[in-house]
C-alpha atoms as a PDB file:
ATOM      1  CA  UNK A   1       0.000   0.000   0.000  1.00  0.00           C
ATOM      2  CA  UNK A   2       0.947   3.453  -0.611  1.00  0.00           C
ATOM      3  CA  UNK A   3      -0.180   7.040  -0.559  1.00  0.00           C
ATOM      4  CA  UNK A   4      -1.050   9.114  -3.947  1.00  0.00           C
ATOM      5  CA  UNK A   5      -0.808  13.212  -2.848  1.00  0.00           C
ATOM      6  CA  UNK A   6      -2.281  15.353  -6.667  1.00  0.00           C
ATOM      7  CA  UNK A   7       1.187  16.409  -7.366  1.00  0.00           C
ATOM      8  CA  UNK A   8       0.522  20.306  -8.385  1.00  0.00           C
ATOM      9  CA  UNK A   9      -0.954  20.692  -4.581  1.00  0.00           C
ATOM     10  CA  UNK A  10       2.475  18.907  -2.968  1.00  0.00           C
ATOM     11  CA  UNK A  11       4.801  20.758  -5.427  1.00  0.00           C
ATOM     12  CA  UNK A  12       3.139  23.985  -4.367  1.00  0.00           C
ATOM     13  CA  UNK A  13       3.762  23.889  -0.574  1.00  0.00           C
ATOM     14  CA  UNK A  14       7.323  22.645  -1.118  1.00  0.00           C
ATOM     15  CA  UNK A  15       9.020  26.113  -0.603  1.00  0.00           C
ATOM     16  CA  UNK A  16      11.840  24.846   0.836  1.00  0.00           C
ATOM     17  CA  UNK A  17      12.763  22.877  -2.776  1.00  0.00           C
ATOM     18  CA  UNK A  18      14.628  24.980  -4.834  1.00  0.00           C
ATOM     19  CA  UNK A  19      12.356  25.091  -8.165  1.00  0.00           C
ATOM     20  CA  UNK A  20      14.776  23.448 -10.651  1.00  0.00           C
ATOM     21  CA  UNK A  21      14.855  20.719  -8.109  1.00  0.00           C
ATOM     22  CA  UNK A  22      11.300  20.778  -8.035  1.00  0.00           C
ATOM     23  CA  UNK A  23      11.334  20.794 -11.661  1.00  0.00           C
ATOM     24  CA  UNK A  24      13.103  17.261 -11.817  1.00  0.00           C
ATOM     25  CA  UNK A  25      11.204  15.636  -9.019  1.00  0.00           C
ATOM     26  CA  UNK A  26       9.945  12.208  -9.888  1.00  0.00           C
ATOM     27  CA  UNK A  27       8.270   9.615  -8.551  1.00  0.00           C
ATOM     28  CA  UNK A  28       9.212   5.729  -8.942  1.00  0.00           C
ATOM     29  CA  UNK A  29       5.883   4.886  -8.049  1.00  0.00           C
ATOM     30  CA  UNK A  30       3.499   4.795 -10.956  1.00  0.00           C
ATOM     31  CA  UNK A  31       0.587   7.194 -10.623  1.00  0.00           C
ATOM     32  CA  UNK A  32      -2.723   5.969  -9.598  1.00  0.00           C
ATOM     33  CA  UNK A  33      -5.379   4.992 -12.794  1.00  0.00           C
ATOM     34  CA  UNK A  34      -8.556   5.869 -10.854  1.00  0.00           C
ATOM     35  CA  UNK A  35      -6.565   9.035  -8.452  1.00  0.00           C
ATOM     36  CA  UNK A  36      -9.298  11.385  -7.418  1.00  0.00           C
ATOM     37  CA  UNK A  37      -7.789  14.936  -9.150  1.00  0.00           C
ATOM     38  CA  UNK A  38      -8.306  12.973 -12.310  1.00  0.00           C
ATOM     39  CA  UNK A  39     -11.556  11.788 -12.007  1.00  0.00           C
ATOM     40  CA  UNK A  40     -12.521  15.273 -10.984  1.00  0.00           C
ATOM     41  CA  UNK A  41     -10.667  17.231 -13.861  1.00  0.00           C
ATOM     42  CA  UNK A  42     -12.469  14.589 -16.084  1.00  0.00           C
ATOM     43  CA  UNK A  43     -15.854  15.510 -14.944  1.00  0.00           C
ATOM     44  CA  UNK A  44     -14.784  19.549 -14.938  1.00  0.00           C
ATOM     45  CA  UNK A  45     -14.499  18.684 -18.633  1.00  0.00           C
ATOM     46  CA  UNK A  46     -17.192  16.805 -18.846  1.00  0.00           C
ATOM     47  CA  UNK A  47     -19.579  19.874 -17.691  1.00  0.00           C
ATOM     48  CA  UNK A  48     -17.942  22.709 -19.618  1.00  0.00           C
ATOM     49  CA  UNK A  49     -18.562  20.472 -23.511  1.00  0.00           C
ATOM     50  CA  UNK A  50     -22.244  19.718 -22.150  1.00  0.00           C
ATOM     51  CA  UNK A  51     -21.985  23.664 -21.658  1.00  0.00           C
ATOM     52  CA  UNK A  52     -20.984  24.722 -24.670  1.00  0.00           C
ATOM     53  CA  UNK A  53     -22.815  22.097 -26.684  1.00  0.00           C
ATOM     54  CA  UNK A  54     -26.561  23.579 -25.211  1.00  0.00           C
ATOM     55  CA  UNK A  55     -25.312  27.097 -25.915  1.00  0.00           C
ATOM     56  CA  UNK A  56     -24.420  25.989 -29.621  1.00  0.00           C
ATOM     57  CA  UNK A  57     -28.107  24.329 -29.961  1.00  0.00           C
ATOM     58  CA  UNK A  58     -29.527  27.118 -28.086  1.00  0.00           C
ATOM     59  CA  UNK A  59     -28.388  29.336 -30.758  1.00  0.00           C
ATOM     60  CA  UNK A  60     -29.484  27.103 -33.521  1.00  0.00           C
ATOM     61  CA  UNK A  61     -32.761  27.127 -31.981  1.00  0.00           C
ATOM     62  CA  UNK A  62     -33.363  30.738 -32.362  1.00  0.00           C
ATOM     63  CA  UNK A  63     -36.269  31.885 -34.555  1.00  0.00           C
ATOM     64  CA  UNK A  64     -35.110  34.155 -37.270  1.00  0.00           C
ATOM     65  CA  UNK A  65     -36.633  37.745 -37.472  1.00  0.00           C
ATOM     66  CA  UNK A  66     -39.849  38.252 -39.295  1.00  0.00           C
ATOM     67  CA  UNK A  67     -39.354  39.990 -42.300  1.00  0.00           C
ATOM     68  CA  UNK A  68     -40.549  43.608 -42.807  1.00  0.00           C
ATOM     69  CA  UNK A  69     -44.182  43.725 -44.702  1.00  0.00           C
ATOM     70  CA  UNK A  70     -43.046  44.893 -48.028  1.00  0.00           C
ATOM     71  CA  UNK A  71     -44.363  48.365 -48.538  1.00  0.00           C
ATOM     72  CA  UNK A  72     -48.242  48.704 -50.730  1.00  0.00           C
ATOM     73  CA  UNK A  73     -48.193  48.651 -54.012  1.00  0.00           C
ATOM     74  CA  UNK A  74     -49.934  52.409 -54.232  1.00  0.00           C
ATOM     75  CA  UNK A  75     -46.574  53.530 -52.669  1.00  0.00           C
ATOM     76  CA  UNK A  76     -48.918  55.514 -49.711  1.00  0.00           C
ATOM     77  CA  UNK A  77     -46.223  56.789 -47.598  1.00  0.00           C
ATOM     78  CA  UNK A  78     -48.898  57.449 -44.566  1.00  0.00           C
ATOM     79  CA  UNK A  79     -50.060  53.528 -44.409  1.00  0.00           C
ATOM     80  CA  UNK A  80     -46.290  52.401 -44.587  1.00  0.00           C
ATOM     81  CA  UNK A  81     -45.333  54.952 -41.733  1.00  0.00           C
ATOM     82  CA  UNK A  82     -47.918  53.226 -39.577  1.00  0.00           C
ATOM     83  CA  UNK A  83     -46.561  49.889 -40.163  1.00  0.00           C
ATOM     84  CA  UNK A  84     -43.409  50.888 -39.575  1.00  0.00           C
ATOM     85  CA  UNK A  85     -42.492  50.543 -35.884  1.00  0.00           C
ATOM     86  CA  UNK A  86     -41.690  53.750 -33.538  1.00  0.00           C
ATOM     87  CA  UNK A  87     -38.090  54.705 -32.841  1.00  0.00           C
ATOM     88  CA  UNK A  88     -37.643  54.885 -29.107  1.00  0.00           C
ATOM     89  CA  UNK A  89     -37.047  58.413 -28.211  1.00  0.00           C
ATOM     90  CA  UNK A  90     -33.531  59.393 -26.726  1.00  0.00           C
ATOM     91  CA  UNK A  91     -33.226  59.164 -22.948  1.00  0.00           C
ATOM     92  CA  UNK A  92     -31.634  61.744 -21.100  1.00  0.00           C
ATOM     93  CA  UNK A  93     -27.964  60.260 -19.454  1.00  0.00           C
ATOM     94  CA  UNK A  94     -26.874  60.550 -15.838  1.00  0.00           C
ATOM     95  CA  UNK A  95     -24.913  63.377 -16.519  1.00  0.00           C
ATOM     96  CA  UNK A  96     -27.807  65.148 -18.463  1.00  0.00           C
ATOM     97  CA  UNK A  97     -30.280  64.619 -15.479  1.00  0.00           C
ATOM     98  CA  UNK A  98     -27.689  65.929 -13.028  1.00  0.00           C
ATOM     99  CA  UNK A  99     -27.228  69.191 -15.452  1.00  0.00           C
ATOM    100  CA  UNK A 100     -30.989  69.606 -15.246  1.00  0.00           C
ATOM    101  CA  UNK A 101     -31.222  69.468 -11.468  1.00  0.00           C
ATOM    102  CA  UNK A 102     -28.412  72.099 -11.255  1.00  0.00           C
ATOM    103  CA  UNK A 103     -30.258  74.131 -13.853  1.00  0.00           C
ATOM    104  CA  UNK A 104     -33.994  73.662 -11.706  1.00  0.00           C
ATOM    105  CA  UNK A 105     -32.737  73.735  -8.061  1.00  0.00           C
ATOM    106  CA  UNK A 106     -35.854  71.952  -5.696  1.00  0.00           C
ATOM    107  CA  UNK A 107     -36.229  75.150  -3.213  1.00  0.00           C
ATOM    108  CA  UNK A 108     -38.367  73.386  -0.260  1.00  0.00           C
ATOM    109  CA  UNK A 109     -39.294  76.598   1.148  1.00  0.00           C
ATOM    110  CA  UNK A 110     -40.346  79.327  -0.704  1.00  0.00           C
ATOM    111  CA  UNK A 111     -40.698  83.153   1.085  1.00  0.00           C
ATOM    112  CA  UNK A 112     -43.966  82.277   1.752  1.00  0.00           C
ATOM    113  CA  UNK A 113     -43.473  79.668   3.553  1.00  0.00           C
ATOM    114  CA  UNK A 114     -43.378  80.149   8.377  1.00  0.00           C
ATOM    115  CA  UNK A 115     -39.745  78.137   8.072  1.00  0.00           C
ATOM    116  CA  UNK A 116     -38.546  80.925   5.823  1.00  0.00           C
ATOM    117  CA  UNK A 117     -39.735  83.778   7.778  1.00  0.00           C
ATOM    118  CA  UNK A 118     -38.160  83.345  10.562  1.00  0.00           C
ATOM    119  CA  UNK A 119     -34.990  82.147   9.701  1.00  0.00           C
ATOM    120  CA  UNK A 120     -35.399  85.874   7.524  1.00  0.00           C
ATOM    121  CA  UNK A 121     -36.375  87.022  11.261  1.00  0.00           C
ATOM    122  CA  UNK A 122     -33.279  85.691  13.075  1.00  0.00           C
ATOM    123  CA  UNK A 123     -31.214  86.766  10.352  1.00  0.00           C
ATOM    124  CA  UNK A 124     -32.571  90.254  10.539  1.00  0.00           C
ATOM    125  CA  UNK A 125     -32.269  89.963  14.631  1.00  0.00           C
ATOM    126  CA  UNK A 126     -28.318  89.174  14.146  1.00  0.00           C
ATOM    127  CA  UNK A 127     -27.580  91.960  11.791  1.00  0.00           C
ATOM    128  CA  UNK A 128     -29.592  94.429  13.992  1.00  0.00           C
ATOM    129  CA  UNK A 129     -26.931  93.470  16.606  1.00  0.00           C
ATOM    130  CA  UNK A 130     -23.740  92.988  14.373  1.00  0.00           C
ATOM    131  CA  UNK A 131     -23.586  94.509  11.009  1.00  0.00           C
ATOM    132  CA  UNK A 132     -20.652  92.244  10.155  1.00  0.00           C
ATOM    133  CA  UNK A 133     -22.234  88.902  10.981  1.00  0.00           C
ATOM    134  CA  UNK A 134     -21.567  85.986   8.531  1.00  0.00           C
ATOM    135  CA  UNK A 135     -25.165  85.240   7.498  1.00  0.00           C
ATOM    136  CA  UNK A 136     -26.748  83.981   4.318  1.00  0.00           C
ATOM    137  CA  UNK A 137     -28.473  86.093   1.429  1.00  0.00           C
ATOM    138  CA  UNK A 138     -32.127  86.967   1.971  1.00  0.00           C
ATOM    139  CA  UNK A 139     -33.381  84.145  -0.626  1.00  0.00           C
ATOM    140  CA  UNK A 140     -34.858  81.327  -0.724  1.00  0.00           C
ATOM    141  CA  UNK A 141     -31.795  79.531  -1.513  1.00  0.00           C
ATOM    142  CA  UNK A 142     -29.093  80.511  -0.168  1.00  0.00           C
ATOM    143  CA  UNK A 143     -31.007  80.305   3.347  1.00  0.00           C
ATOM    144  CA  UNK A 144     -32.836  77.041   2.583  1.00  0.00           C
ATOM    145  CA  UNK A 145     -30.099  75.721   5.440  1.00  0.00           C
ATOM    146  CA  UNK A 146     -31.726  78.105   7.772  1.00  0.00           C
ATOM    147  CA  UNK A 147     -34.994  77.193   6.760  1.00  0.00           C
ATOM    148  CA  UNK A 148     -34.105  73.225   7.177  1.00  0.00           C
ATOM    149  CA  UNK A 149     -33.494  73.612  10.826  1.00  0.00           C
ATOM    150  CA  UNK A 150     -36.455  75.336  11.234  1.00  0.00           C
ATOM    151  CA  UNK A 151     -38.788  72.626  10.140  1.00  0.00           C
ATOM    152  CA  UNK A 152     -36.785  70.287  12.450  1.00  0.00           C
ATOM    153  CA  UNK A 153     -37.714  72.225  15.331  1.00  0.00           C
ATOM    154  CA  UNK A 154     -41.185  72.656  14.210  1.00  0.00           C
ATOM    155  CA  UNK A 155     -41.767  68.766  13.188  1.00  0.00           C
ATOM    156  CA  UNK A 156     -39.437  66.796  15.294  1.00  0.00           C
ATOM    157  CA  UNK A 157     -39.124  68.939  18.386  1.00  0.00           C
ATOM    158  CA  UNK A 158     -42.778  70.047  18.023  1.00  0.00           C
ATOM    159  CA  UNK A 159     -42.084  73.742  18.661  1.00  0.00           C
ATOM    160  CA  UNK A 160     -44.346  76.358  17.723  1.00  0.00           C
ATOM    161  CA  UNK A 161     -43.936  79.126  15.347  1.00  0.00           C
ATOM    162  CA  UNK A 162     -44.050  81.695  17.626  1.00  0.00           C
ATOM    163  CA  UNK A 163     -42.392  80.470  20.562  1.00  0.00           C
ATOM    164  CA  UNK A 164     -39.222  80.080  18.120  1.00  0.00           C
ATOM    165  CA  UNK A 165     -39.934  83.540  17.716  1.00  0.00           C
ATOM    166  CA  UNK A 166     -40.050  84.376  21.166  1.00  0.00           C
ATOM    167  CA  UNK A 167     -36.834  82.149  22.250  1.00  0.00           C
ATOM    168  CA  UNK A 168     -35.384  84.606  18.806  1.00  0.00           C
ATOM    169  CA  UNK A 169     -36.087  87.735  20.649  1.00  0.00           C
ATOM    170  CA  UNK A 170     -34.808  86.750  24.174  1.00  0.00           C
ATOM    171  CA  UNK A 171     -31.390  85.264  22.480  1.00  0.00           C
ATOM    172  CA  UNK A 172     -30.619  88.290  20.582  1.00  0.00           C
ATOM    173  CA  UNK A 173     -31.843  90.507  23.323  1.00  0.00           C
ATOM    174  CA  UNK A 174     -29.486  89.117  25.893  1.00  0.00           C
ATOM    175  CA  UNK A 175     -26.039  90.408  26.208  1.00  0.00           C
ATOM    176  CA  UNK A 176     -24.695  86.891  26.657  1.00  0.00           C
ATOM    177  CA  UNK A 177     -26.844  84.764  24.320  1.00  0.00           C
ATOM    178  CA  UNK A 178     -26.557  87.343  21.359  1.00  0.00           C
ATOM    179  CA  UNK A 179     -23.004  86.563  21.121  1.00  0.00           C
ATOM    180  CA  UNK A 180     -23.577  82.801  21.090  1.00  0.00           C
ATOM    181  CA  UNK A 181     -26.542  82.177  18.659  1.00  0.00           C
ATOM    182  CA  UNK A 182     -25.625  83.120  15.417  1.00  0.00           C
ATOM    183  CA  UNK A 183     -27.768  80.520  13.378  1.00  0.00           C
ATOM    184  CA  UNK A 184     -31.292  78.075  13.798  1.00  0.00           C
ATOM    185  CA  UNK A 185     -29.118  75.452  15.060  1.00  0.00           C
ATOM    186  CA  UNK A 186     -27.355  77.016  17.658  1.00  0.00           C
ATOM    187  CA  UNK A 187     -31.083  78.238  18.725  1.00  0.00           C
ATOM    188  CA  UNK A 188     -32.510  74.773  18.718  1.00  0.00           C
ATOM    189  CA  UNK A 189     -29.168  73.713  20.271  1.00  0.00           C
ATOM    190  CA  UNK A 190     -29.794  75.299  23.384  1.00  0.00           C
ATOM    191  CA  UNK A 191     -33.395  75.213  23.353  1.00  0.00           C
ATOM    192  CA  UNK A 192     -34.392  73.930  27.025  1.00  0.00           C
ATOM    193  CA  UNK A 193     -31.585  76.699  28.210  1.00  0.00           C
ATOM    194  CA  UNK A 194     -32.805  79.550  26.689  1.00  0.00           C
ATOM    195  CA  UNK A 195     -36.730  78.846  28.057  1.00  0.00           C
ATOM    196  CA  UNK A 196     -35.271  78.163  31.402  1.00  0.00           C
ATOM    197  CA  UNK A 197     -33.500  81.050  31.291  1.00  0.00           C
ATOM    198  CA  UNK A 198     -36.386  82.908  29.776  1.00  0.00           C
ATOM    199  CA  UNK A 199     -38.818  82.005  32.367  1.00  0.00           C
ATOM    200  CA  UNK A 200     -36.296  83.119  35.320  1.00  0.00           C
ATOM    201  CA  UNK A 201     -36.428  87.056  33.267  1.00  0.00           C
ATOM    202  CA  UNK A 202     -40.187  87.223  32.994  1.00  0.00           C
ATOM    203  CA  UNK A 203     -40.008  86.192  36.993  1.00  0.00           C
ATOM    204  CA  UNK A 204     -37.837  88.873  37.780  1.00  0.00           C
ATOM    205  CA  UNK A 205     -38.746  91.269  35.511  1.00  0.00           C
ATOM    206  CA  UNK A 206     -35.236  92.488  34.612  1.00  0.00           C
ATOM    207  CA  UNK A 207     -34.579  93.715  31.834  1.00  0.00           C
ATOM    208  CA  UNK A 208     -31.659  91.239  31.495  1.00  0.00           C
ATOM    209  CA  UNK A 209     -30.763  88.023  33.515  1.00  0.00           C
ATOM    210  CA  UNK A 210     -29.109  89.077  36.956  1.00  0.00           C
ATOM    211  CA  UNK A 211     -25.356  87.524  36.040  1.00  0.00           C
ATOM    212  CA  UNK A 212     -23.050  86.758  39.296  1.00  0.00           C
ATOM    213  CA  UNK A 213     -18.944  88.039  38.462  1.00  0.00           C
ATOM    214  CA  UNK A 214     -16.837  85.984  38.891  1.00  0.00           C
ATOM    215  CA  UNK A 215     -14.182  85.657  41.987  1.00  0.00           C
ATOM    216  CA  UNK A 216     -11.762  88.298  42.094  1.00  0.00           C
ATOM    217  CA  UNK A 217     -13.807  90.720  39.159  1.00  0.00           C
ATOM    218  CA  UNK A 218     -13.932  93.255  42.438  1.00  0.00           C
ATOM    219  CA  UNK A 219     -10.496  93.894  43.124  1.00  0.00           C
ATOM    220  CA  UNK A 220      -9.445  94.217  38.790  1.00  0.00           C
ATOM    221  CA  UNK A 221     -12.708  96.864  38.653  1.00  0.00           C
ATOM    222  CA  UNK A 222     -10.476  99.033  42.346  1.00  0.00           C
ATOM    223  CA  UNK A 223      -7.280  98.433  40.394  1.00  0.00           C
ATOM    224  CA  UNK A 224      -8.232  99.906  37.244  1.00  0.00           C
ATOM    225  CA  UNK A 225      -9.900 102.880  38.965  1.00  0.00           C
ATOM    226  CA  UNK A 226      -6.732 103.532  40.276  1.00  0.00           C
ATOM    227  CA  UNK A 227      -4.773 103.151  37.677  1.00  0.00           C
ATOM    228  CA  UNK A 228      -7.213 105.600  34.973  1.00  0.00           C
ATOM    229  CA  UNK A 229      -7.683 105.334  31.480  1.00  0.00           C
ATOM    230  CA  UNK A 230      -4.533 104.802  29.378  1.00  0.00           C
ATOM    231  CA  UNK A 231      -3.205 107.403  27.693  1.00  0.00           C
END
């Protein structure tokens, strides 16, 4: 009894062999009639002529084209136009559709629209307080962002229109919060702050929110009244 190994799978993990070695390796023992990586290359071949041999009667098989009906004998253009079949018309490409979207921009929300307003509002509200602020044009467009944020807080956060509008006028009314919400999302950022914050300035009826200074604030303000204004 011996063992039969394919010989392409033990030649292949021989890496210590140097490959003209390899290249004269052989066996004294006859190979195998029945060894298994013959019988399966056999039936690989087997498969790919059955393959090929229903492809080639496949396309034997085919049924030629009818032939065109042969135009009238009065030679009526109209009636042979109708026979005739329709030429597909030309479909736009990928690149074409993409061109046309640039060309028609989708606006969502239109000056019209409450999500457009009052971003417009909170733009106007930021100007009012810094001339130089970095805010969008007053279109449609170019503050659809705006807008976008918006209709987040009024569909997922179920705010309504105007207490947006009220949390716009406390924010840019307050010393501190003016300087910290400079766009929608920064507003609906700090949402639950700003009402809290709100509430405690109706309860007080400041004018602003009573802030605390911090430690030590007292002795810079005595040091720079002794000091004076710099020339």
């Amino acid at each position: 009894p011996y063992l039969a190994v394919n010989p392409e799978t033990w030649l292949k993990y021989q890496t210590y062999i140097r490959k003209d070695k390899l290249e004269k390796q052989n066996s004294k023992i006859p190979e195998p009639k029945n060894a298994p990586w013959v019988a399966k290359n056999n039936t690989a071949d087997d498969l790919a002529t059955k393959n090929v041999a229903k492809q080639q009667s496949a396309t034997i098989n085919v049924p030629s084209p009818s032939p065109s009906p042969s135009p009238s004998p009065s030679g009526d253009i109209e009636s042979s136009s109708q026979n005739a079949p329709m030429s597909p018309e030309p479909q736009p490409t990928g690149l074409d559709e993409e061109k046309q979207q640039q060309e028609q921009p989708d606006i969502k929300f239109d000056e019209s629209s409450v999500q457009y307003k009052l971003a417009f509002y909170l733009r106007g509200k930021i100007l009012a307080n810094l001339p130089s602020a970095r805010v969008p044009e007053p279109d449609p467009k170019s503050i659809e962002k705006w807008s976008l944020e918006i209709d987040r807080m009024i569909r997922l956060d179920a705010r309504a229109p105007t207490d947006i509008r009220d949390m716009i006028d406390f924010s840019q009314s307050d010393s501190f919060w003016r300087a910290n919400i400079l766009s929608p999302r920064k507003l609906r950022e700090k949402w639950e702050t700003l009402v809290l914050q709100s509430q405690r300035w109706k309860q007080t009826g400041a004018q602003e929110p009573t802030r605390q200074k911090p430690k030590g604030f007292a002795a810079i303000e005595r040091l720079a009244a002794k000091v004076g204004d710099y020339p």
